[in-house]
C-alpha atoms as a PDB file:
ATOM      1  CA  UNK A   1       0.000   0.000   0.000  1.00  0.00           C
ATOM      2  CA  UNK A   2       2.963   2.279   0.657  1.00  0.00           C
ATOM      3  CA  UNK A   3       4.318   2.494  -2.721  1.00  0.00           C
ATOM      4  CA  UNK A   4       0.831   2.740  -4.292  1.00  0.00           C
ATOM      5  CA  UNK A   5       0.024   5.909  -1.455  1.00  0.00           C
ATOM      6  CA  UNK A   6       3.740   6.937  -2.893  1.00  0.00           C
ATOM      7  CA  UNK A   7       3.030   7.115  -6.871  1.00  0.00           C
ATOM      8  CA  UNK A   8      -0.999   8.496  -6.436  1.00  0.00           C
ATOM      9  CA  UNK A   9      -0.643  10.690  -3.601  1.00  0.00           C
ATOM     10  CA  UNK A  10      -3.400   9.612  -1.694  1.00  0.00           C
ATOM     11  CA  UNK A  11      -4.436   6.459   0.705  1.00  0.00           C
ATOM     12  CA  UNK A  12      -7.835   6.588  -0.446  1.00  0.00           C
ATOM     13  CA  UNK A  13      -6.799   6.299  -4.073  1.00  0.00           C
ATOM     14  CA  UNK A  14      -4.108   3.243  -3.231  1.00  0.00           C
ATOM     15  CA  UNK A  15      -7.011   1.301  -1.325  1.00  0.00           C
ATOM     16  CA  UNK A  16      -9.243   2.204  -4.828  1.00  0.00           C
ATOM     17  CA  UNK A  17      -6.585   0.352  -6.879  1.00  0.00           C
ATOM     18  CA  UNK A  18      -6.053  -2.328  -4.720  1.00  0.00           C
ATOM     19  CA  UNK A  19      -9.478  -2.952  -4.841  1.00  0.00           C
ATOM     20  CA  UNK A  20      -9.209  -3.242  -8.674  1.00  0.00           C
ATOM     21  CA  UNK A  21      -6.128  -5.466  -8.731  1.00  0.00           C
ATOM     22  CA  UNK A  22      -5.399  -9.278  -8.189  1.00  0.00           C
ATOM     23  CA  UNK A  23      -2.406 -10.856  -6.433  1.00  0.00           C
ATOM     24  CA  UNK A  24      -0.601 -12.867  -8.238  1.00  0.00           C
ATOM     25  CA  UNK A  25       2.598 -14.842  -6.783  1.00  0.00           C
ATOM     26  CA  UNK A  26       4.811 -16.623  -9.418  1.00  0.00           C
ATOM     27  CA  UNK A  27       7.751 -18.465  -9.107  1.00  0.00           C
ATOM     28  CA  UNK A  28      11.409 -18.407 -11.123  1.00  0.00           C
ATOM     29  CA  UNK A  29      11.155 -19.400 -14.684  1.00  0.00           C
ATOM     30  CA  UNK A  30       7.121 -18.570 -14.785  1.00  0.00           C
ATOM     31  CA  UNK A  31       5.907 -17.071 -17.919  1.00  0.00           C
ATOM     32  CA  UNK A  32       4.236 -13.685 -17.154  1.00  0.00           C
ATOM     33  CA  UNK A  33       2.910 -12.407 -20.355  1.00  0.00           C
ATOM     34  CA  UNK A  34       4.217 -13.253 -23.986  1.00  0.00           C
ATOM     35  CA  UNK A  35       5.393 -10.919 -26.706  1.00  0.00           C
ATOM     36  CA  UNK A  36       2.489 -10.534 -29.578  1.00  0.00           C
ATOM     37  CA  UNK A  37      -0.620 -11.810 -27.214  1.00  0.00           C
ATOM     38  CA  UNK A  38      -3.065  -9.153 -26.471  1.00  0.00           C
ATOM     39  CA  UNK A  39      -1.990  -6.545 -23.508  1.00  0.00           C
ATOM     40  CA  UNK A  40      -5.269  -7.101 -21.697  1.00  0.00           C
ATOM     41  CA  UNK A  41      -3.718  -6.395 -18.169  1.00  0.00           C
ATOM     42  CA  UNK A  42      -0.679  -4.771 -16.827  1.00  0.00           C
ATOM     43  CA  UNK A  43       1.203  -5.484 -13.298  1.00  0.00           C
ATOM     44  CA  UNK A  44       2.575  -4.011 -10.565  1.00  0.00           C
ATOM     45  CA  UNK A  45       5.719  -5.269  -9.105  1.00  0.00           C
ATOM     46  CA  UNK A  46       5.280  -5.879  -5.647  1.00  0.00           C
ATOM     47  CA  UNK A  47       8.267  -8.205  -4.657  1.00  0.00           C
ATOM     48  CA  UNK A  48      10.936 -10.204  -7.048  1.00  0.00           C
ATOM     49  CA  UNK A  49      12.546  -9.297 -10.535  1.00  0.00           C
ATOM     50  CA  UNK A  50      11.066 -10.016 -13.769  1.00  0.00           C
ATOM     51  CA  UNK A  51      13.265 -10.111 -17.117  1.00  0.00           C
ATOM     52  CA  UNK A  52      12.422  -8.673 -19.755  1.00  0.00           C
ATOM     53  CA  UNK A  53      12.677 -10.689 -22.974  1.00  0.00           C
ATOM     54  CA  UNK A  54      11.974  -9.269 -26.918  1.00  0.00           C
ATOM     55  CA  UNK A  55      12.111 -11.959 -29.788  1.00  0.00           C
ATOM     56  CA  UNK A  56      15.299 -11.703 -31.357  1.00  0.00           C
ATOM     57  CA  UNK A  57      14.947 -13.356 -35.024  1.00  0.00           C
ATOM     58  CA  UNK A  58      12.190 -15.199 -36.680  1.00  0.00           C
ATOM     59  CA  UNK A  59      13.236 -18.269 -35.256  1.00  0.00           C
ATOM     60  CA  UNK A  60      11.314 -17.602 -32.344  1.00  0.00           C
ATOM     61  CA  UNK A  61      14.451 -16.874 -30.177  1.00  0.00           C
ATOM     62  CA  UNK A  62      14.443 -14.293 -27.432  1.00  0.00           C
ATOM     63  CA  UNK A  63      17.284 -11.695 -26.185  1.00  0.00           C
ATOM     64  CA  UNK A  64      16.948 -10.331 -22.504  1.00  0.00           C
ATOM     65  CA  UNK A  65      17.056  -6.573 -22.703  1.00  0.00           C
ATOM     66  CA  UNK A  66      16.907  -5.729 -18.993  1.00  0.00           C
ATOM     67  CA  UNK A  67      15.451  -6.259 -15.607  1.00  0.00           C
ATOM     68  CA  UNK A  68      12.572  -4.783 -13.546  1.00  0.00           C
ATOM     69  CA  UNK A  69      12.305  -5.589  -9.849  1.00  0.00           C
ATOM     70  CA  UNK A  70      10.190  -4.280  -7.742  1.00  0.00           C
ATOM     71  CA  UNK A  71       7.983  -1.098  -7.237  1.00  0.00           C
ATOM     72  CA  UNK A  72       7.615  -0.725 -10.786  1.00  0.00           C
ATOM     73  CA  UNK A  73       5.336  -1.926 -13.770  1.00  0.00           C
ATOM     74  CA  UNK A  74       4.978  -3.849 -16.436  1.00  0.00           C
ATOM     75  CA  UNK A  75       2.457  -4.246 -19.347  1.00  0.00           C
ATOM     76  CA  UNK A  76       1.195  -0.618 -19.169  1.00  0.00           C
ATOM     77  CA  UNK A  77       2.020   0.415 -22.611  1.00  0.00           C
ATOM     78  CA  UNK A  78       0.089  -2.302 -24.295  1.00  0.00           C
ATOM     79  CA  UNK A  79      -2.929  -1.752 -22.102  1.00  0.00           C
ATOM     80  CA  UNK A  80      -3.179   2.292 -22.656  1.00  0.00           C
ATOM     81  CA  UNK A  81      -2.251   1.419 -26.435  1.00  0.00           C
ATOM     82  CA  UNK A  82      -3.798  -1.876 -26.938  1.00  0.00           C
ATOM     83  CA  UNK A  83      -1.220  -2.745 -28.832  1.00  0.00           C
ATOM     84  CA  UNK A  84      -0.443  -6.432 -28.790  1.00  0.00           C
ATOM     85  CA  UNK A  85       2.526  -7.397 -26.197  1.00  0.00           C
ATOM     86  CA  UNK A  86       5.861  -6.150 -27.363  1.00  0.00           C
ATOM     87  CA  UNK A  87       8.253  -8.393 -25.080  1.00  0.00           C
ATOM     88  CA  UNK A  88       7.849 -11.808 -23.162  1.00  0.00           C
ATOM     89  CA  UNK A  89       7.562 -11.277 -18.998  1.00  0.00           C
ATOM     90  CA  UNK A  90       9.514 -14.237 -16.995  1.00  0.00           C
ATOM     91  CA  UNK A  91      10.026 -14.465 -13.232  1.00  0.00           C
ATOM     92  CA  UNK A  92      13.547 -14.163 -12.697  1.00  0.00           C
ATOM     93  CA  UNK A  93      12.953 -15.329  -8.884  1.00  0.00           C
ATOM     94  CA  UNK A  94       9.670 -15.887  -7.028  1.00  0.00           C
ATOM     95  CA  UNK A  95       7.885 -12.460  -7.529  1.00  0.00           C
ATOM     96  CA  UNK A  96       4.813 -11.020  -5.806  1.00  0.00           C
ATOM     97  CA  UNK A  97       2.464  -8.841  -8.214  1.00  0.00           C
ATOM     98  CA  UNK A  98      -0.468  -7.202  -8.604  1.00  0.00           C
ATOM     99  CA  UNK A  99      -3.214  -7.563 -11.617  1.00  0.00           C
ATOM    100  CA  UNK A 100      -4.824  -4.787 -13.104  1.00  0.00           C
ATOM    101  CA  UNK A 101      -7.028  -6.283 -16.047  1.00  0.00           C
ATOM    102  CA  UNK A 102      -8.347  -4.011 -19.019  1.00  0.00           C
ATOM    103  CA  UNK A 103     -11.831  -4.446 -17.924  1.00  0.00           C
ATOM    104  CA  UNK A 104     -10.563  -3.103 -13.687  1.00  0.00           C
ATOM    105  CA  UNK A 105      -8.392  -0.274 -15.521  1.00  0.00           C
ATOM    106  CA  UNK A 106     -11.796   0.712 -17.759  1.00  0.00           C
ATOM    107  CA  UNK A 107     -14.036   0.769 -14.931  1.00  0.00           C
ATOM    108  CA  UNK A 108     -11.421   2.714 -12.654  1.00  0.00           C
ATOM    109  CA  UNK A 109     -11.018   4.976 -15.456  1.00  0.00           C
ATOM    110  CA  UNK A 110     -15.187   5.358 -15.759  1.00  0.00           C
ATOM    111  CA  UNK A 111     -15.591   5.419 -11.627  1.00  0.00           C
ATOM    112  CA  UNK A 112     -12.893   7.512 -10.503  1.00  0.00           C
ATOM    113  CA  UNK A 113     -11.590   9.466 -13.357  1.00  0.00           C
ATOM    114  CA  UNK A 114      -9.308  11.265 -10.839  1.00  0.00           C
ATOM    115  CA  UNK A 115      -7.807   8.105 -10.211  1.00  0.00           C
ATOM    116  CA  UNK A 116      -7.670   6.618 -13.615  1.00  0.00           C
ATOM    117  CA  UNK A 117      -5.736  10.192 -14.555  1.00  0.00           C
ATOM    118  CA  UNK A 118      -3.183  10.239 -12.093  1.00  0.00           C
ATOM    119  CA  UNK A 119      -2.775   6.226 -12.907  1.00  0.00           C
ATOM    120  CA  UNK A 120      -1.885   7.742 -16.620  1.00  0.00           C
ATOM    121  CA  UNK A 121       0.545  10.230 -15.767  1.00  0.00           C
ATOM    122  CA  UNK A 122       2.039   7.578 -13.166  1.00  0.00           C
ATOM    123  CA  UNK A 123       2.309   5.245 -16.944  1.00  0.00           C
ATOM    124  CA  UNK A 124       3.800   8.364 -18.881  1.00  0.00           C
ATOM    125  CA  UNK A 125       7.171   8.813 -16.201  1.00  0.00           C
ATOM    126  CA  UNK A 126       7.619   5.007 -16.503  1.00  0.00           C
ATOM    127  CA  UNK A 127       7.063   5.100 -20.049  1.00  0.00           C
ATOM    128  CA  UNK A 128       9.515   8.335 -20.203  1.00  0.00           C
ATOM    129  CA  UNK A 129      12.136   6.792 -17.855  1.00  0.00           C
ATOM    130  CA  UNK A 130      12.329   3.750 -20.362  1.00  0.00           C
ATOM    131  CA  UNK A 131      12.560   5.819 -23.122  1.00  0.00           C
ATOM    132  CA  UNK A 132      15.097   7.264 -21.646  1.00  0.00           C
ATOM    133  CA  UNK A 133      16.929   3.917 -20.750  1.00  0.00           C
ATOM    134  CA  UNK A 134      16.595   2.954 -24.346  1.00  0.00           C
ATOM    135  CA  UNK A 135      18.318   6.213 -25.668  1.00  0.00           C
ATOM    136  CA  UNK A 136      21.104   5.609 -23.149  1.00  0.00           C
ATOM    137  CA  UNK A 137      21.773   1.797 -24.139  1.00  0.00           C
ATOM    138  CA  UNK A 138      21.408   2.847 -27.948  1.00  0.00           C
ATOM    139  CA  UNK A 139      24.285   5.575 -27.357  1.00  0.00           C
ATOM    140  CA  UNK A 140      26.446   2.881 -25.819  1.00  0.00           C
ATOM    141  CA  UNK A 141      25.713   0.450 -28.854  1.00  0.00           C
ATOM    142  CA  UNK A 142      26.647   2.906 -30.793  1.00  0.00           C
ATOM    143  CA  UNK A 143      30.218   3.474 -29.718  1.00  0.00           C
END
């Protein structure tokens, strides 16, 4: 609850999105979302480290392009764009996270549109900070 009160500001509004979520404990090695499936939820990194994999060639092999642990999120892009997955989610270690489906994240949107805002600008720094990232480990690539 602290580091949902942290990102929104507000108790109330953490206990609102809670409400909306589902736990979800996985262990090392479990598949958390695949690249190209429909983005029909997002999840909040609770506890653990997730990798972060994007398909690599059209063999159907994957490269690792970084790490998340947590108090952070994954999946947010496709579910604001619904744009189909762009990378493949695996538990790196047993992981604790939290479930916000498309269906939660419309009717938090519809309920509480306060909410549902500040839950987009929270999605547009994460989205900017990877951005970021990516600009960073281009430059290095580069050299």
């Amino acid at each position: 609850r602290g580091w949902f009160t942290r990102i929104l500001h507000s108790e109330e509004d953490a206990a609102e999105l809670i409400a909306h979520c589902e736990r979800l404990e996985v262990e090392a090695g479990e598949t958390i979302a695949r690249a190209g499936e429909a983005a029909d939820s997002m999840h909040f990194i609770l506890d653990g480290r997730v990798g972060v994999m994007v398909p690599a060639d059209a063999g159907g092999g994957m490269t690792r392009v970084r790490s998340l642990g947590r108090y952070t999120t994954i999946g947010e892009m496709g579910l604001v764009s619904q744009a189909p997955r762009s990378a493949t989610i695996e538990a790196e270690v047993a992981s604790v996270l939290y479930v916000l489906s498309k269906p939660q994240f419309d009717a938090l949107k519809r309920d509480t549109p306060i909410l549902g805002q500040k839950l987009l600008t929270y999605f547009v720094s994460v989205m900017a900070e990877r951005l970021s990232f990516a600009n960073r480990m281009i430059a290095v690539l580069r050299r």
